[in-house]
Protein backbone atom coordinates (compact mmCIF):
# COMPACT_ATOMS: atom_id res chain seq x y z
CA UNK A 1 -45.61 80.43 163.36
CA UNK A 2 -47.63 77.87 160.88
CA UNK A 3 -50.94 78.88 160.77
CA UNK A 4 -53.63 75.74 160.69
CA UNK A 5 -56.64 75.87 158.93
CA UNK A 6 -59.61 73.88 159.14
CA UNK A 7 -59.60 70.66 157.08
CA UNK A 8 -61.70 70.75 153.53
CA UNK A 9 -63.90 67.88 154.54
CA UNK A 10 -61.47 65.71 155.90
CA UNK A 11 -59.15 65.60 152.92
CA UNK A 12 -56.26 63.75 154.46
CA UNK A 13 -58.53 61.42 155.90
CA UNK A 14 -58.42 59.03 152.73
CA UNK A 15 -55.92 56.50 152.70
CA UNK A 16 -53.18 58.10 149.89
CA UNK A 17 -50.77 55.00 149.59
CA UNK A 18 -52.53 53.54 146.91
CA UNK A 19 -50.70 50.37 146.50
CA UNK A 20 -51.93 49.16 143.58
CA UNK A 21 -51.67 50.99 140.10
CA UNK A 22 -55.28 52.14 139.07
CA UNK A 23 -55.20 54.39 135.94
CA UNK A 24 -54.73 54.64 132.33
CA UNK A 25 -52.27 52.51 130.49
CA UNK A 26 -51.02 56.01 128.83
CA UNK A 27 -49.08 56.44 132.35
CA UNK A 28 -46.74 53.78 131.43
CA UNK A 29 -46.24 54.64 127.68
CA UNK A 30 -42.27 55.86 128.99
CA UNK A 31 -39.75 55.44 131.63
CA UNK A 32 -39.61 58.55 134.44
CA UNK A 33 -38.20 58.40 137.83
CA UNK A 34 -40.14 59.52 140.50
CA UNK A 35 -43.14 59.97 138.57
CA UNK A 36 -46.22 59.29 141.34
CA UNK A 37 -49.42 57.31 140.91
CA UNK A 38 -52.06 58.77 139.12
CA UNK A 39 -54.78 58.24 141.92
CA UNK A 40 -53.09 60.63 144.14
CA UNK A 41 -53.86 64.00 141.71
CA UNK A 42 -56.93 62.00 140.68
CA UNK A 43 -57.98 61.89 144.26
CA UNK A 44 -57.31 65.91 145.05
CA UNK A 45 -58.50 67.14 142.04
CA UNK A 46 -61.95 65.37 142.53
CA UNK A 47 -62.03 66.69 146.19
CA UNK A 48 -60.70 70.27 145.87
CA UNK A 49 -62.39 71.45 142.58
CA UNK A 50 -65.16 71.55 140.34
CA UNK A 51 -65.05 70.53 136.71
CA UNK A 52 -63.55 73.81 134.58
CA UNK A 53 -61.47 75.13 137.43
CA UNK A 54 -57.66 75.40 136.44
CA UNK A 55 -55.43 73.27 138.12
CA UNK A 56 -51.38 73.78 137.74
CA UNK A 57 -48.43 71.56 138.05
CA UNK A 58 -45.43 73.85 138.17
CA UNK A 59 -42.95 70.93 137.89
CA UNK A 60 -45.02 68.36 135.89
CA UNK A 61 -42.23 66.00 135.23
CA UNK A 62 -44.34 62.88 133.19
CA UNK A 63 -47.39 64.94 132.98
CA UNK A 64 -49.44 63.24 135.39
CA UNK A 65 -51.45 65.89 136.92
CA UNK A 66 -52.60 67.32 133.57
CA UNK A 67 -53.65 63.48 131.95
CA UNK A 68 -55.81 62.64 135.08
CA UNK A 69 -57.10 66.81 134.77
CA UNK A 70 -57.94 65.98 132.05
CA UNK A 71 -60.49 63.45 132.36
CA UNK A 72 -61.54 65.03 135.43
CA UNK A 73 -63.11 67.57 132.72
CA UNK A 74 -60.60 70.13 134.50
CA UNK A 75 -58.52 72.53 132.89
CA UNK A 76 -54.95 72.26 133.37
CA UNK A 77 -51.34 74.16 133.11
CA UNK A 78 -48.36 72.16 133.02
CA UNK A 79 -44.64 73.84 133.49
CA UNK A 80 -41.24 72.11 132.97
CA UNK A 81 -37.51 72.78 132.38
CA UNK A 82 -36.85 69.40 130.91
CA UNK A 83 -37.16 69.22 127.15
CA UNK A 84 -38.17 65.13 127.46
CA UNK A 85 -40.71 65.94 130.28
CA UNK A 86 -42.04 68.41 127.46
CA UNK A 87 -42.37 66.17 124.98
CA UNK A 88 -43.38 63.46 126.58
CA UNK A 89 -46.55 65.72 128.16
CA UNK A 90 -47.33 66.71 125.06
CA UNK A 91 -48.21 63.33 123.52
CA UNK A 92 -49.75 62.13 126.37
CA UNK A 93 -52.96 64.67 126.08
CA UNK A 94 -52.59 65.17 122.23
CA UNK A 95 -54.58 62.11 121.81
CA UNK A 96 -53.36 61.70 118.18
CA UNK A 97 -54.53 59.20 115.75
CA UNK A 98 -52.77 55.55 116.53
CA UNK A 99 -53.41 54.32 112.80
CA UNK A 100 -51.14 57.61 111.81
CA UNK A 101 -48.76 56.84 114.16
CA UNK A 102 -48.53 53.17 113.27
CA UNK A 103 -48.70 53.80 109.84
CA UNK A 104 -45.86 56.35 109.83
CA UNK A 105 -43.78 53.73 112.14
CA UNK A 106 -43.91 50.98 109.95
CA UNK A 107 -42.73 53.03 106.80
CA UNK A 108 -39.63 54.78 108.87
CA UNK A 109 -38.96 51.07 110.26
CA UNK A 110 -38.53 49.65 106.26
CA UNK A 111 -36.93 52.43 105.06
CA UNK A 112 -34.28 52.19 107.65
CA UNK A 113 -34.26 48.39 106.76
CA UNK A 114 -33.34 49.19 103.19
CA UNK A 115 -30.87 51.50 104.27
CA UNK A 116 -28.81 49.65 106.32
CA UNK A 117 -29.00 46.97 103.95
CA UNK A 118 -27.86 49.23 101.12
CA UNK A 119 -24.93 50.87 103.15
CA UNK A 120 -23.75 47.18 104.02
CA UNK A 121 -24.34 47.96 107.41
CA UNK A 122 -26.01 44.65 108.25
CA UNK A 123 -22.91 42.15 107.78
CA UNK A 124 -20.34 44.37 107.24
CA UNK A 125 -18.04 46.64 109.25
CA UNK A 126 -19.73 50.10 110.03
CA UNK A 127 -18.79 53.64 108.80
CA UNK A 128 -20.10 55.08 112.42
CA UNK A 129 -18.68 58.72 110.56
CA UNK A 130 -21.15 58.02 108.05
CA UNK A 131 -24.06 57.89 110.44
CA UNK A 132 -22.94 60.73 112.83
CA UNK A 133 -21.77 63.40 110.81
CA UNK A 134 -24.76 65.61 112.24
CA UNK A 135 -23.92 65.55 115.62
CA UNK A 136 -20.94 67.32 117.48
CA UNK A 137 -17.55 65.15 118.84
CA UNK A 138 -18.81 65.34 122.31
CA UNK A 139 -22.11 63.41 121.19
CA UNK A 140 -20.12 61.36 119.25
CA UNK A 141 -18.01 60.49 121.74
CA UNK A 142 -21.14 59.84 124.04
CA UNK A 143 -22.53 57.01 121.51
CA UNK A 144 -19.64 55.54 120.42
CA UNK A 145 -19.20 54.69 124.57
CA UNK A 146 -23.17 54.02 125.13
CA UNK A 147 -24.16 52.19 122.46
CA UNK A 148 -23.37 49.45 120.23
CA UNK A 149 -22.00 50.65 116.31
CA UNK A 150 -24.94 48.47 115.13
CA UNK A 151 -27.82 50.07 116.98
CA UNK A 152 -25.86 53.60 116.94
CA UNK A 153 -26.48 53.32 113.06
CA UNK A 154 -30.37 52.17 113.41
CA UNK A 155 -31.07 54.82 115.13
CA UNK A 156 -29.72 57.20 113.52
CA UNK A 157 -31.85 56.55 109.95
CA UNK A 158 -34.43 56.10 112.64
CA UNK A 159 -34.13 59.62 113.43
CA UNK A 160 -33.49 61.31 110.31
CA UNK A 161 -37.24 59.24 109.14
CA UNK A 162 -39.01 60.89 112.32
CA UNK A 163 -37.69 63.98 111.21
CA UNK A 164 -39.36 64.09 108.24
CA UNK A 165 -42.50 62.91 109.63
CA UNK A 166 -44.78 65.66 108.94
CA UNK A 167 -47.99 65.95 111.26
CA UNK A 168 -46.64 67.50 114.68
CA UNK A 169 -48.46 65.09 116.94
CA UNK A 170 -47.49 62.03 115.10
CA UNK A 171 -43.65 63.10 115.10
CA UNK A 172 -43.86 63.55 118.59
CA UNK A 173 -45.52 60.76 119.00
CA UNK A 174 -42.19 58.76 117.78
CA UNK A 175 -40.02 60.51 118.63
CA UNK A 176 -41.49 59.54 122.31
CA UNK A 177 -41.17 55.91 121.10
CA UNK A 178 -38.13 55.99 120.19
CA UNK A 179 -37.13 57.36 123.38
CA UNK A 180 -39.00 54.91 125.24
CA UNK A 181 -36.57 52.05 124.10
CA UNK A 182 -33.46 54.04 125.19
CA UNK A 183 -34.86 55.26 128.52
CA UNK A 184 -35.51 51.74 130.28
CA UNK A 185 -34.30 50.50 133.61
CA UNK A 186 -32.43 47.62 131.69
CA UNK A 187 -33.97 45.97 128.30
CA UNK A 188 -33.32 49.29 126.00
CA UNK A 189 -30.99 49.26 123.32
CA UNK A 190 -27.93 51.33 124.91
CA UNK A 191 -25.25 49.62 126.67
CA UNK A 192 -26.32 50.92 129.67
CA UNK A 193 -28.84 49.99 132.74
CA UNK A 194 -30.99 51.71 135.33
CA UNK A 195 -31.46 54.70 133.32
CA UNK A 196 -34.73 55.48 134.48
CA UNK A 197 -33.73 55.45 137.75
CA UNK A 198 -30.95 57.97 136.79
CA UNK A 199 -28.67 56.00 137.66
CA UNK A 200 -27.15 54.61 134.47
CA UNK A 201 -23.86 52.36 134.28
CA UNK A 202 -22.55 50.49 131.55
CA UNK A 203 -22.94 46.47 131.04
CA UNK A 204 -20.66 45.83 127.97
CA UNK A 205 -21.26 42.09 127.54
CA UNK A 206 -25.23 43.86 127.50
CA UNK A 207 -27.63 41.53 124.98
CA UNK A 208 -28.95 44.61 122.73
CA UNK A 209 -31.54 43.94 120.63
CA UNK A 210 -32.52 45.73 117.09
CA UNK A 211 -33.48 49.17 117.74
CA UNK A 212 -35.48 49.03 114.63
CA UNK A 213 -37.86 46.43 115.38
CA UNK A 214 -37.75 48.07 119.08
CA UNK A 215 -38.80 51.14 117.71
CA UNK A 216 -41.87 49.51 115.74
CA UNK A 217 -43.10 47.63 118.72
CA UNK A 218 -42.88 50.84 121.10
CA UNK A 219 -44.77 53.05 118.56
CA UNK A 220 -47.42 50.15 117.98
CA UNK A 221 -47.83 50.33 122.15
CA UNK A 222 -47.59 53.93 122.25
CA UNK A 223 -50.58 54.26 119.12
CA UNK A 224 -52.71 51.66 120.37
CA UNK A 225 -53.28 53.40 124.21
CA UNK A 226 -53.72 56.69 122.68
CA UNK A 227 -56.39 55.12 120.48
CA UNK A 228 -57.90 53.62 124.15
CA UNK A 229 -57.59 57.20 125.43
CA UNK A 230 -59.45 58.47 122.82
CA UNK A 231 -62.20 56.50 123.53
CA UNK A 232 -62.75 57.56 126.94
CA UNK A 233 -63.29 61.28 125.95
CA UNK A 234 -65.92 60.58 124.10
CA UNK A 235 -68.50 62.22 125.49
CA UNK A 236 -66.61 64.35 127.99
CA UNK A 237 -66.18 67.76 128.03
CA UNK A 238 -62.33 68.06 128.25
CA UNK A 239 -59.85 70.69 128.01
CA UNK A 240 -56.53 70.31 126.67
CA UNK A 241 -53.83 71.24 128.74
CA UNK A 242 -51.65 74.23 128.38
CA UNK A 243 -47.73 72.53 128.60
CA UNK A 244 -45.25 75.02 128.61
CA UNK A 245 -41.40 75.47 128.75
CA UNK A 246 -40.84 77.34 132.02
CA UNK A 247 -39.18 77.25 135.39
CA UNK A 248 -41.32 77.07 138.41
CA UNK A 249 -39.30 79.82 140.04
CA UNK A 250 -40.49 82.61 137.53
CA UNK A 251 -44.27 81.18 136.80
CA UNK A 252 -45.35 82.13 132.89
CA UNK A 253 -48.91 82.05 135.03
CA UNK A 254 -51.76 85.22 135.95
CA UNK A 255 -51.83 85.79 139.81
CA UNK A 256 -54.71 84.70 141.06
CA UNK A 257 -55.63 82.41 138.07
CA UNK A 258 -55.19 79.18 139.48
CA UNK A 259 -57.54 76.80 141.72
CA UNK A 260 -55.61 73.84 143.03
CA UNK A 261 -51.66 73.06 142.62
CA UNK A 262 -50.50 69.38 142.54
CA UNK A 263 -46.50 68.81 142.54
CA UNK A 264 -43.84 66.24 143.16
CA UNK A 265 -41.06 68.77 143.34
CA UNK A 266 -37.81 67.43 143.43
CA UNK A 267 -35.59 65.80 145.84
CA UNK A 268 -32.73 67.35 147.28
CA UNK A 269 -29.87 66.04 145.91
CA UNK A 270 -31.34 62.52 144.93
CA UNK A 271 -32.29 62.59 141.13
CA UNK A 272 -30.61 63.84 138.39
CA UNK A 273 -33.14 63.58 135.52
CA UNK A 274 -30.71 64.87 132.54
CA UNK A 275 -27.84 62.22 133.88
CA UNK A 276 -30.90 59.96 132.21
CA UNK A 277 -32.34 61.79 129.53
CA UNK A 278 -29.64 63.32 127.52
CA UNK A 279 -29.25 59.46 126.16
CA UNK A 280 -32.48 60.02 124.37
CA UNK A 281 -32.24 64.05 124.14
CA UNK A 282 -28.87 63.57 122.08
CA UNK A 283 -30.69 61.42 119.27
CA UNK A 284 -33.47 63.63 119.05
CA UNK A 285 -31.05 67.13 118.23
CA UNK A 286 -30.10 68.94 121.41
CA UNK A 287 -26.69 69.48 122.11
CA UNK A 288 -24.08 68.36 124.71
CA UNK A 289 -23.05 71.77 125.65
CA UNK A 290 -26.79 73.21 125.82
CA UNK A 291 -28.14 70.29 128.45
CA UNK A 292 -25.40 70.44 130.67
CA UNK A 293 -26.12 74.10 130.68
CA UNK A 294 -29.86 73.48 131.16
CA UNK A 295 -29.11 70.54 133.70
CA UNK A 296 -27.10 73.72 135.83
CA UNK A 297 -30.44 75.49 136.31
CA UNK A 298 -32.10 71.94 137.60
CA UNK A 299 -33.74 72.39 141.62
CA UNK A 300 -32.18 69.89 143.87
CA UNK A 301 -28.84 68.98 142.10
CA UNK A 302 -25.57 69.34 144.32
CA UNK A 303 -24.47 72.34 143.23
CA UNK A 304 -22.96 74.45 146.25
CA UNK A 305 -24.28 77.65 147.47
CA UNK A 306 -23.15 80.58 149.23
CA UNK A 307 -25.11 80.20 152.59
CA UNK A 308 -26.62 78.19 155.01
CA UNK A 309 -29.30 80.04 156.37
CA UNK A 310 -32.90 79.18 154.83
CA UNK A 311 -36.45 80.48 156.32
CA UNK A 312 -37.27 77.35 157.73
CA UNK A 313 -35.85 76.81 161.49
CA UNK A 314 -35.91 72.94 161.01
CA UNK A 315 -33.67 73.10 158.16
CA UNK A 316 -31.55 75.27 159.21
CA UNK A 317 -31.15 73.10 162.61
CA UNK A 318 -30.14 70.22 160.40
CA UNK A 319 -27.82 72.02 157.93
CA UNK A 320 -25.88 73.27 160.93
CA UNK A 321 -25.18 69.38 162.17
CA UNK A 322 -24.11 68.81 158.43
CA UNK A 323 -21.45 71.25 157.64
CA UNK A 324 -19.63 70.05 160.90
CA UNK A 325 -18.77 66.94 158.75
CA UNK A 326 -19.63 68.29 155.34
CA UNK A 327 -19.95 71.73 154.16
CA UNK A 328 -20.33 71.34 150.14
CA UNK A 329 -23.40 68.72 150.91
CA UNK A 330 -24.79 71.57 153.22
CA UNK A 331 -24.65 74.18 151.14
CA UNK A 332 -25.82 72.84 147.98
CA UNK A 333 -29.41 71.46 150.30
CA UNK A 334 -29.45 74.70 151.91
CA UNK A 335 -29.62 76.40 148.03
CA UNK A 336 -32.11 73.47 147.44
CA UNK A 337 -34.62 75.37 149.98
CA UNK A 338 -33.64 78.58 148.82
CA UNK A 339 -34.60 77.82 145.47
CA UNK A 340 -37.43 75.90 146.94
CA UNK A 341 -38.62 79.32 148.24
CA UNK A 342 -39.05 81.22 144.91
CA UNK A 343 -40.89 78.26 143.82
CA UNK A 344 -43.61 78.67 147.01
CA UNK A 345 -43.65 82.14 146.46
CA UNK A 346 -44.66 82.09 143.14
CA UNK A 347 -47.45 79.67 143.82
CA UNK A 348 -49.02 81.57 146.04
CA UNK A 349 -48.95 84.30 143.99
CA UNK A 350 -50.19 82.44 140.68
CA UNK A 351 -53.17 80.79 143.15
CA UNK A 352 -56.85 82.03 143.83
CA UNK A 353 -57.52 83.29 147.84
CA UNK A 354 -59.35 79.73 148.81
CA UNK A 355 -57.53 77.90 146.33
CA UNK A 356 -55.10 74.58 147.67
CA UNK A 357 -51.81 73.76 147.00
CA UNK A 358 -50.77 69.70 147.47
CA UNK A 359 -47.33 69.11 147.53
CA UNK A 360 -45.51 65.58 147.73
CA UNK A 361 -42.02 65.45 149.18
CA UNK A 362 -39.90 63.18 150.82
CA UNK A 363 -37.19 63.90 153.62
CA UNK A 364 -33.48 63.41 152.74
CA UNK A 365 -30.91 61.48 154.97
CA UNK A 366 -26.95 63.38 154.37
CA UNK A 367 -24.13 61.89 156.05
CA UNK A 368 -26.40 60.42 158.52
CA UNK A 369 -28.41 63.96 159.48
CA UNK A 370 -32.05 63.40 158.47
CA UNK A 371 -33.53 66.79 156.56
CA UNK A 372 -37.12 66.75 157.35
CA UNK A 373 -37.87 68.11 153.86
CA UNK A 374 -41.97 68.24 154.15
CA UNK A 375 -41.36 70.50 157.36
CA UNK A 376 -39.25 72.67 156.25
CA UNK A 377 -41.32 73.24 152.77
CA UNK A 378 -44.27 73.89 155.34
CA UNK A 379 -42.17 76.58 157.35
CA UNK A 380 -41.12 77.93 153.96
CA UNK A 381 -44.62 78.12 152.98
CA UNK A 382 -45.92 80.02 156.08
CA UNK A 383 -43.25 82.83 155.58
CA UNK A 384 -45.05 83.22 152.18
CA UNK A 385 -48.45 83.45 153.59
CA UNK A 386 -49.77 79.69 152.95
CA UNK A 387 -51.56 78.40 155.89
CA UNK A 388 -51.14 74.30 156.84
CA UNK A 389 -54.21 72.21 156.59
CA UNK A 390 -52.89 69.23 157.07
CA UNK A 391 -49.97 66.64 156.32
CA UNK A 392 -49.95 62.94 156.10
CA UNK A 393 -47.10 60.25 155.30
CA UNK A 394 -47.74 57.79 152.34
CA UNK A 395 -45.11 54.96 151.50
CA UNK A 396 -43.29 54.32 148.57
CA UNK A 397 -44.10 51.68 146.26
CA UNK A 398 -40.65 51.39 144.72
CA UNK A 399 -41.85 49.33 141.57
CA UNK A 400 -44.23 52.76 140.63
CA UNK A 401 -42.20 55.98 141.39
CA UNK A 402 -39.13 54.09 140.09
CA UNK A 403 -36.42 56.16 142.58
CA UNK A 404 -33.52 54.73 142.80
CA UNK A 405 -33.49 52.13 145.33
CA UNK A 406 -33.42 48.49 145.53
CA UNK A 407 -35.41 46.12 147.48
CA UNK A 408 -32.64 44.98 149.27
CA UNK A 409 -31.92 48.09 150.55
CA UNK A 410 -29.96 48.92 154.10
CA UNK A 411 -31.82 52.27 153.81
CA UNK A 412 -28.22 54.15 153.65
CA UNK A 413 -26.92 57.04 151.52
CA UNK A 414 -29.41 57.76 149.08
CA UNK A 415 -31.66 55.15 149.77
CA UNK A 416 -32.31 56.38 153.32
CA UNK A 417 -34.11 59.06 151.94
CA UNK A 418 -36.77 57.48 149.52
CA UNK A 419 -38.93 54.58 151.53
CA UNK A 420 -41.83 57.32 152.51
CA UNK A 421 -42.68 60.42 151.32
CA UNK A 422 -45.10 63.24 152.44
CA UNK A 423 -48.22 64.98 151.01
CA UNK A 424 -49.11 68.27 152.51
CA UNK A 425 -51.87 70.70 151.74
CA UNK A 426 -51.24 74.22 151.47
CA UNK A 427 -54.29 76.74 151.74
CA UNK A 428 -54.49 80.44 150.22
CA UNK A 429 -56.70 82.45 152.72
């Protein structure tokens, strides 16, 4: 039984599409798929709490929820297994100094120059050995088939001059800019397209350009909105937010510390953010073997499990329809919930009685049996003690939470799943 509890003034009242993009320029400083528009936490966050109440995103993906926190004067919490989603969180609250950062861009930019020059590398044949002796065959491998020998030795001196890059903020900083011209839906400097939509394939006849003076322009964009966002907190009160490593099914989080929760957690079986960020992840030092193990402990992937029974009666009703024609796909969406579960728990635990959670979810079409994933998540919350207070459909605008669809789309397979999503508010009584 789903308990229903009043509405907080009328909170789903509001019209939530929010068609056009309204927010800080910092929002757009890197590629992220499914990333959602900065109005919608902007728009909760006003309505559910008070400035210096602690707000969590347990799955913060592009950091989102803990930019618009804050300059809502809020405090915030921010929790991700992805190493880019990390980083890229990071340097979108540090506010560090753009003349630093552009500074420190221009020098790695010449030196690299003068390397490449020096080496021969500009007119003659490349050494790729040369440039790659710090990474592993498997990387290797990976560049040698993703990108160009000319770029793959750019960015390498690119990386080794980030490296060096003392100040924290400002390495992070480029090494966020550097990623941002690998992790593009089609103009970066791999071989590759549609990577921020996770869905990268390879274009060989591809017109690359230099990833050097790519680099420089990115970290001149990157600098020069962090020097805008500085600007705007002058005078406010803010808090910076707390971003760690985590996974949102074991919360590094107090019980009872939290106010409001605001997450996009993932689709089932739809988005596979390390397919897409290992291309950037391998320049900046992590290894092959260690984010394919990483990518295994990713929600929503289709990795099979060992049941189909899930505490929500409206899953369960379509996972029996699916393993008539196929079993694997049912199993690894009925894990999805299951793992979906722990996650729910956990927020309620980590949240203050009175306190909201806002989730935003779409449903999932497999092999033609729609999964009505916001329903389910709502009877998954109610067996965890969350009471409903309300739910409310909001379309897509493809062009902003850059899923993987086209706009020619028949609305099959994957794109079936990803035209309209759902936000629904959870409340701890």
């Amino acid at each position: 039984m789903i308990a229903v509890i009043q509405r907080q003034q009328g909170i789903l009242d509001h019209d939530i599409c929010f068609k056009e993009f309204e927010g800080s320029q910092i929002h757009r400083i890197h590629g992220f798929a499914a990333k959602f528009p900065p109005q919608l936490p902007r728009y909760f966050i006003q309505a559910l709490t008070k400035p210096g109440d602690t707000i969590l995103d347990p799955m913060m993906g592009s950091g989102t929820v803990l930019v618009e926190a804050m300059l809502c004067e809020r405090k915030s919490i921010g929790i991700d297994i992805d190493p880019l989603a990390i980083l890229l969180s990071k340097v979108k609250t540090s506010l560090c100094d753009g003349c630093t950062i552009i500074r420190s861009a221009k020098q790695i930019a010449s030196r690299a120059s003068v390397a490449l020059m020096e080496k021969g590398s500009i007119s003659g044949k490349i050494d790729l050995d040369e440039y790659l002796t710090k990474y592993d065959m498997n990387t290797r491998k990976f560049f040698s088939y993703w990108f160009p020998p000319n770029v793959i030795a750019e960015l390498s001196l690119l990386v080794d001059g980030i490296n060096q890059s003392k100040e924290e903020c400002v390495r992070d900083a480029l090494k966020v800019a550097l990623s941002s011209i690998i992790v593009t839906k089609s103009a970066g400097v791999s071989l590759a397209r549609d990577i921020t939509h996770s869905r990268p394939h390879k274009v060989p006849n591809k017109n690359v350009k230099p990833a050097i003076s790519q680099f420089e322009k990115a970290a001149q964009k990157i600098a020069r909105i962090l020097e805008e966002e500085r600007k705007k907190t002058e005078g406010l009160f803010y808090f910076s937010p707390l971003i760690l490593e985590g996974d949102a099914r074991a919360l590094p989080v107090k019980n009872g510390s939290i106010r409001l929760i605001i997450t996009s957690p993932p689709y089932a079986a739809a988005i596979d953010y390390m397919r897409a960020h290992k291309f950037s992840l391998l320049w900046l030092g992590y290894r092959m073997q260690y984010l394919s193990w990483l990518r295994s402990r990713y929600i929503g992937l289709e990795s099979r499990g060992s049941t189909l029974e899930t505490e929500s009666e409206t899953a369960n009703n379509a996972l029996e329809r699916l393993a008539i024609c196929d079993l694997a796909k049912a199993q690894a969406i009925a894990k999805y919930f299951n793992e979906m579960r722990l996650v729910i728990r956990e927020m309620y635990s980590v949240l203050q009685t009175g306190g909201y959670a806002v989730l935003v979810v779409g449903p999932s079409t497999a092999r033609g049996v729609k999964v009505l994933t916001h329903k389910a998540l709502v009877e998954i919350g109610a067996e965890e003690g969350f009471s409903l207070v309300g739910i409310k459909e909001r379309k897509i605008d493809r062009d902003w939470r850059q899923l993987p669809l086209s706009n020619n789309s028949n609305k099959e397979g994957i794109e079936a799943r990803i035209h309209e999503e759902y936000v629904m508010v959870l409340g701890k009584r």
